[in-house]
N, C-alpha and C. Protein backbone atom coordinates (compact mmCIF):
# COMPACT_ATOMS: atom_id res chain seq x y z
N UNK A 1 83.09 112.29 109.24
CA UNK A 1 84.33 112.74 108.65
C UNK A 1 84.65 114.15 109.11
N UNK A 2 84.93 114.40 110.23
CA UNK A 2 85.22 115.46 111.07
C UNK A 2 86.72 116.18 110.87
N UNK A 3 86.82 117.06 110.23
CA UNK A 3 87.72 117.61 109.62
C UNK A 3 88.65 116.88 108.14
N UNK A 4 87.52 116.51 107.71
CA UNK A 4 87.93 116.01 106.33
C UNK A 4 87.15 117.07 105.36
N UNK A 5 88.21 117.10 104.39
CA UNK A 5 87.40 118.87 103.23
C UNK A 5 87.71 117.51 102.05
N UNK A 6 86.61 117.52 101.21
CA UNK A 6 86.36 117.11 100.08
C UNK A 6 87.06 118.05 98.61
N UNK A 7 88.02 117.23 98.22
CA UNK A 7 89.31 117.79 97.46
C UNK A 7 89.00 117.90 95.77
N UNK A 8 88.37 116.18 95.38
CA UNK A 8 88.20 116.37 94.38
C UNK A 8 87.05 115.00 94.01
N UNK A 9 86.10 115.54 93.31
CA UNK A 9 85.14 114.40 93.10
C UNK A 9 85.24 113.84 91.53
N UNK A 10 85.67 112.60 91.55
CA UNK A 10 85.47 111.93 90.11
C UNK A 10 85.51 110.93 90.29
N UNK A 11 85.02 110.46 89.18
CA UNK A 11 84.97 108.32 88.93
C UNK A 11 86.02 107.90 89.19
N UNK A 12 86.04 107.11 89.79
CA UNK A 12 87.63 106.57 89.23
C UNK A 12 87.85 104.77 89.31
N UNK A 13 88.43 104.03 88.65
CA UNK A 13 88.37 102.85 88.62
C UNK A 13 88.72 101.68 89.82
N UNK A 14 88.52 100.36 89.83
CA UNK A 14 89.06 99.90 90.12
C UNK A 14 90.51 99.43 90.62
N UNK A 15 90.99 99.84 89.63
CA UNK A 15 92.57 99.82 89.40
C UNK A 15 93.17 100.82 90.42
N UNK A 16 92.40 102.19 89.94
CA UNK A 16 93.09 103.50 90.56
C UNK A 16 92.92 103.53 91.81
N UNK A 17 91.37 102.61 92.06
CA UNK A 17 91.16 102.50 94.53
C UNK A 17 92.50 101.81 94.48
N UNK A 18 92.70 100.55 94.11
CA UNK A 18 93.78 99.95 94.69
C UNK A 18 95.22 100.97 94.83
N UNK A 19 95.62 101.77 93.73
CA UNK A 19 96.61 102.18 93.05
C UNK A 19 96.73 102.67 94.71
N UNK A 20 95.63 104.06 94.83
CA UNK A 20 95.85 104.78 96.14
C UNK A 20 95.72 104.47 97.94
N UNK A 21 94.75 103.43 97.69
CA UNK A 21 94.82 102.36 98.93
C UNK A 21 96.36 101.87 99.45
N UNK A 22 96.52 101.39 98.10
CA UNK A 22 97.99 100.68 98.10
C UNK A 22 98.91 102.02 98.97
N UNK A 23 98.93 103.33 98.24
CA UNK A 23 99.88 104.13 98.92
C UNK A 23 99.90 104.47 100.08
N UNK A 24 98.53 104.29 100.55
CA UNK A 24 97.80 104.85 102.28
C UNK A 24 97.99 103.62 103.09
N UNK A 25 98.53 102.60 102.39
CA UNK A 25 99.02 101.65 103.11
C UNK A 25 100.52 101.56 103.75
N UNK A 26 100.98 101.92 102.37
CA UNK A 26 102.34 102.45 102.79
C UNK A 26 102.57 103.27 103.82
N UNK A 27 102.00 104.02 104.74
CA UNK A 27 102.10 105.61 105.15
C UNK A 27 101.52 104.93 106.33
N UNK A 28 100.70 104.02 106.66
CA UNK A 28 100.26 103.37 107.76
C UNK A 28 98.90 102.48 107.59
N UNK A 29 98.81 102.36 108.56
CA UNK A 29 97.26 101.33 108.60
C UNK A 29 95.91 101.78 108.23
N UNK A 30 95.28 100.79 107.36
CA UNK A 30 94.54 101.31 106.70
C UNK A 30 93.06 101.00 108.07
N UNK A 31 91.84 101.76 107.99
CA UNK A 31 90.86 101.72 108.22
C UNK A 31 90.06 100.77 107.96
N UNK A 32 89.39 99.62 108.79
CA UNK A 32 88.74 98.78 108.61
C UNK A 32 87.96 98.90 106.94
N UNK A 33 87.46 99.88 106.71
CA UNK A 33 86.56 99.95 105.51
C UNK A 33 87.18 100.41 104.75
N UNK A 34 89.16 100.85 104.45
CA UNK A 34 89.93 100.83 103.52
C UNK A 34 90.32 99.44 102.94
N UNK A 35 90.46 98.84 104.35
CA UNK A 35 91.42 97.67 103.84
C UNK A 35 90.27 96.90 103.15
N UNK A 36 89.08 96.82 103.52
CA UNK A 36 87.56 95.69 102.84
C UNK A 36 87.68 96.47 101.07
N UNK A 37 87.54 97.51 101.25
CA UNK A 37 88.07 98.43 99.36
C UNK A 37 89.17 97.69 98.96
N UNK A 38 90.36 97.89 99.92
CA UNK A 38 91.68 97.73 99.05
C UNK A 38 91.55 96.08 98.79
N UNK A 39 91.06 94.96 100.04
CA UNK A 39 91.10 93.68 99.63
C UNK A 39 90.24 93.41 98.37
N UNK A 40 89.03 94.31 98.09
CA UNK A 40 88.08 93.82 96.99
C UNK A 40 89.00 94.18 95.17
N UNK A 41 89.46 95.85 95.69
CA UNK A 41 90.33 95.73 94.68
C UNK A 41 91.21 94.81 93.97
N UNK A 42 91.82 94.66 95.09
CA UNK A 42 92.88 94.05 94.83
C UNK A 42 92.64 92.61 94.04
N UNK A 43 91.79 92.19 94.41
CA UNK A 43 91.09 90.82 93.50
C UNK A 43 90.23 91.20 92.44
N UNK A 44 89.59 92.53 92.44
CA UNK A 44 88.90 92.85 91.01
C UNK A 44 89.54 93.50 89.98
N UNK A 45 90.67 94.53 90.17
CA UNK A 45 91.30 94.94 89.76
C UNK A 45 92.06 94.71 88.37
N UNK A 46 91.48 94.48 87.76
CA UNK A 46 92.22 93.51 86.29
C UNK A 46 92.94 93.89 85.51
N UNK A 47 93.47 95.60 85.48
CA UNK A 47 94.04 96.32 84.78
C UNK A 47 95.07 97.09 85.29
N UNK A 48 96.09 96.90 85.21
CA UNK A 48 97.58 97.96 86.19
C UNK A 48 96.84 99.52 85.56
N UNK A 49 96.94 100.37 86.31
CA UNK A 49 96.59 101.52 86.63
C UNK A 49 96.79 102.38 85.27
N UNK A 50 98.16 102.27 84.53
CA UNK A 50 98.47 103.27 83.85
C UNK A 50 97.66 102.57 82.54
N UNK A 51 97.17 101.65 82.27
CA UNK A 51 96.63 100.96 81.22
C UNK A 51 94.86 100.96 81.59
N UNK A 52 94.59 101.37 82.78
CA UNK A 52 93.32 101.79 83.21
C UNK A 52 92.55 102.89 82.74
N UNK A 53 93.72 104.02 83.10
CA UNK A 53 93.35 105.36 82.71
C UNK A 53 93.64 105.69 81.50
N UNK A 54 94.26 104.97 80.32
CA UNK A 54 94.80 105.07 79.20
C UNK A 54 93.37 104.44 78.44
N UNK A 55 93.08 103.42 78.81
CA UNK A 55 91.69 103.27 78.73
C UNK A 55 90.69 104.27 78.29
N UNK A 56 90.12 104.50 79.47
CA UNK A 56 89.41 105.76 80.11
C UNK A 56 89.24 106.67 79.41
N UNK A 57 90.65 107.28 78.75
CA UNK A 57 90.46 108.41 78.17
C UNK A 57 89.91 108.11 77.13
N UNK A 58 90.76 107.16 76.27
CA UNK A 58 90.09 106.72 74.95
C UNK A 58 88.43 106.41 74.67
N UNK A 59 88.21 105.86 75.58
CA UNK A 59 86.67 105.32 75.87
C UNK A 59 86.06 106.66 76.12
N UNK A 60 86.41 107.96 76.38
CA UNK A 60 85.90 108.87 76.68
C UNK A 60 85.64 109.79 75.64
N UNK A 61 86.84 109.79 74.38
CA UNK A 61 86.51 109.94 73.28
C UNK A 61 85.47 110.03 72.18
N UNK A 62 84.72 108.65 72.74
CA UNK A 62 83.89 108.00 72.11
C UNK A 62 82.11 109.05 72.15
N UNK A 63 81.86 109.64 71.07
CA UNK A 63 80.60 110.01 71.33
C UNK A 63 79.94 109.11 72.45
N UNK A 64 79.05 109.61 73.28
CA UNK A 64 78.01 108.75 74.13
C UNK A 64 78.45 107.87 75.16
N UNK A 65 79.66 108.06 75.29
CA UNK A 65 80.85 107.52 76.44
C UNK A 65 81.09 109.04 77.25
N UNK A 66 80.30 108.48 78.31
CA UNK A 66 81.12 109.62 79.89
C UNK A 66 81.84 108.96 80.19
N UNK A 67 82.59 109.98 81.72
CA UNK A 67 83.57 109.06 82.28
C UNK A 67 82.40 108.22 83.14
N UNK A 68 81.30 107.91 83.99
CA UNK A 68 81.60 106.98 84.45
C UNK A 68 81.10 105.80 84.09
N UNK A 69 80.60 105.55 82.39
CA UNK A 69 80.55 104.62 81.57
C UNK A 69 81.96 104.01 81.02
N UNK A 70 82.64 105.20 80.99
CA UNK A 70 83.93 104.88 81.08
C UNK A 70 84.54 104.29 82.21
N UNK A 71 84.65 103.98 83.08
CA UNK A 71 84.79 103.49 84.29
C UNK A 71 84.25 102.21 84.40
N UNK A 72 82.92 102.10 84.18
CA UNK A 72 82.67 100.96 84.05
C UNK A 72 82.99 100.23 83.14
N UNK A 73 82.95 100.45 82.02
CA UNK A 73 83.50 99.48 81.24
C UNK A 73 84.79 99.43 81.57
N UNK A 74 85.78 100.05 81.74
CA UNK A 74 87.16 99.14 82.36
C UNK A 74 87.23 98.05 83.80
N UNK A 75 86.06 98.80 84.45
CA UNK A 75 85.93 97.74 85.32
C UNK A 75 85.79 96.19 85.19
N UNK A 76 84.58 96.17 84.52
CA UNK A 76 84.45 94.87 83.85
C UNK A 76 84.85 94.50 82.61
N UNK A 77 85.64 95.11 81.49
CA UNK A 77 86.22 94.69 80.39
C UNK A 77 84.81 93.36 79.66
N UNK A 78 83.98 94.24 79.10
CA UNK A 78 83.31 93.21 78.11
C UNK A 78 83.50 92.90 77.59
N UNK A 79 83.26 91.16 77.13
CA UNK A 79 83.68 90.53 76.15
C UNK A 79 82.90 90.69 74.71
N UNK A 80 81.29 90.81 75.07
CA UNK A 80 80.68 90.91 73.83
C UNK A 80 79.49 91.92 73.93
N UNK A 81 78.92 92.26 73.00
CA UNK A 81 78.07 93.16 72.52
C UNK A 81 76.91 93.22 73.75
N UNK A 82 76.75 91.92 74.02
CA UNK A 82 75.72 91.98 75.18
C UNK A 82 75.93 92.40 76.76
N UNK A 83 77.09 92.25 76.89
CA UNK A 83 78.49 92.63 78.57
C UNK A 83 77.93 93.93 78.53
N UNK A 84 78.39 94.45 76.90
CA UNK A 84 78.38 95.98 76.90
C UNK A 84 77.17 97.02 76.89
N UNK A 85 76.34 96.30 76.32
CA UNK A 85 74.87 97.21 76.34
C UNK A 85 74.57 97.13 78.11
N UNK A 86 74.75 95.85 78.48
CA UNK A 86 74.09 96.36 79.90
C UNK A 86 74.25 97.66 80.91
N UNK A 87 75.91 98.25 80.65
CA UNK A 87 76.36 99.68 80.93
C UNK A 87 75.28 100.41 80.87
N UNK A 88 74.83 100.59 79.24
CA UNK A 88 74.65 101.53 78.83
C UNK A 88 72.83 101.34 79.02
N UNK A 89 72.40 100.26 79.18
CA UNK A 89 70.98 99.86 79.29
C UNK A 89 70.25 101.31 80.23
N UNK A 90 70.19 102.22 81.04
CA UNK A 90 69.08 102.88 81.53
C UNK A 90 69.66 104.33 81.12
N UNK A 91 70.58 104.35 80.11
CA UNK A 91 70.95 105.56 79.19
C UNK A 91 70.56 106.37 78.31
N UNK A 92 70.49 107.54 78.18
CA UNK A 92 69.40 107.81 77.17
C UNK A 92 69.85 107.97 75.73
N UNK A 93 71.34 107.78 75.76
CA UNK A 93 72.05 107.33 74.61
C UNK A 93 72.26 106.38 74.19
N UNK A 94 71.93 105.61 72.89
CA UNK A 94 72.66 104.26 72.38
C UNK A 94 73.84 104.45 72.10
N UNK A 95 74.41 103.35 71.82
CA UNK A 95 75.49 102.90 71.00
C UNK A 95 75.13 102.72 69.52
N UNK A 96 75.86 103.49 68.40
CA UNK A 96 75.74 102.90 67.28
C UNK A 96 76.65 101.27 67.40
N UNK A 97 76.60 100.64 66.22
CA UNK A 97 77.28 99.32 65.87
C UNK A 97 78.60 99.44 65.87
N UNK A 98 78.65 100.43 65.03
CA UNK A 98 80.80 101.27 64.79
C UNK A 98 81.43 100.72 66.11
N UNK A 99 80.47 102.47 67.05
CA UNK A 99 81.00 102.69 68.87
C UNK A 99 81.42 101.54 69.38
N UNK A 100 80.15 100.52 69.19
CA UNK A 100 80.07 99.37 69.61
C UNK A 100 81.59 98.40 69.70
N UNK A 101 81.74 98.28 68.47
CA UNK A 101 82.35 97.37 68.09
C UNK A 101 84.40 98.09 68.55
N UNK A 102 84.11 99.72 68.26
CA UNK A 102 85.51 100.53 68.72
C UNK A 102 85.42 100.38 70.45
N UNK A 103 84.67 100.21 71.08
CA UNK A 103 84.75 100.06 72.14
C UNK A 103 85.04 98.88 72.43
N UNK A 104 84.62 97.50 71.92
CA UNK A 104 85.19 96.25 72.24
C UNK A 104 86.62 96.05 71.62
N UNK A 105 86.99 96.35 70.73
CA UNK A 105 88.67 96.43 70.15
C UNK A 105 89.32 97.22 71.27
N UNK A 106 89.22 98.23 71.65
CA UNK A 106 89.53 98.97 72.83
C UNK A 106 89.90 98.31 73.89
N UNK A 107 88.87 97.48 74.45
CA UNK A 107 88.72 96.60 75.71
C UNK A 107 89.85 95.56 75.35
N UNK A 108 89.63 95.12 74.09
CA UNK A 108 90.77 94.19 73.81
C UNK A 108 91.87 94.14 73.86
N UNK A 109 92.27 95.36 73.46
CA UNK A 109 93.95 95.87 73.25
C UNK A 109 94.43 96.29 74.30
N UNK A 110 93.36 96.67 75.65
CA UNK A 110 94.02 96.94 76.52
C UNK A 110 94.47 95.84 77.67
N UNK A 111 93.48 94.86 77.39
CA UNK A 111 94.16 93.19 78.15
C UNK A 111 94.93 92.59 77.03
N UNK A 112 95.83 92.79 76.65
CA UNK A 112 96.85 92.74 75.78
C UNK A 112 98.21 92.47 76.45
């Protein structure tokens, strides 16, 4: 990456590769190992962007929720208690039952 300066480093979802793939598409041709991102996105992608990061934040809220637990869980949107511990499985934080359960209502309302 020969004259590329590293701008800004953060998680960012599924949704949001596609969001910006999508625009670098617009502008011209993407790079063999953009377009393999943007095609995977584009089929994993389960959440329009502004309902991604709306997500995100909320989930970030959450005692014992970073962003890129946050991230993951929008990635995969868990269905149940067990989807969701696996995130968090080599963490040195649990989930109380509450979190638990505010985090799956969360997931819910946002595939809504």
């Amino acid at each position: 990456m020969i004259g590329k300066e590293l701008i800004e480093d953060r998680d960012l979802s599924i949704s949001e590769v596609k969001n910006i793939l999508a625009r670098r598409k617009k502008e011209g041709e993407l790079s063999y190992e953009q377009k393999l991102a943007y095609d995977y996105s584009a089929e994993f992608g389960k959440l329009p962007v502004t309902k991604a990061r709306a997500l995100i934040e909320e989930l970030m809220k959450i005692e014992g929720v970073d962003s890129s637990a946050a991230v993951q869980i929008t990635d995969t949107l868990p269905k149940d208690k067990d989807d969701l511990l696996v995130i968090f499985e080599k963490r040195r934080k649990g989930l109380s039952d509450k979190d638990i359960k505010k985090i799956l209502d969360l997931v819910a309302k946002a595939q809504e």
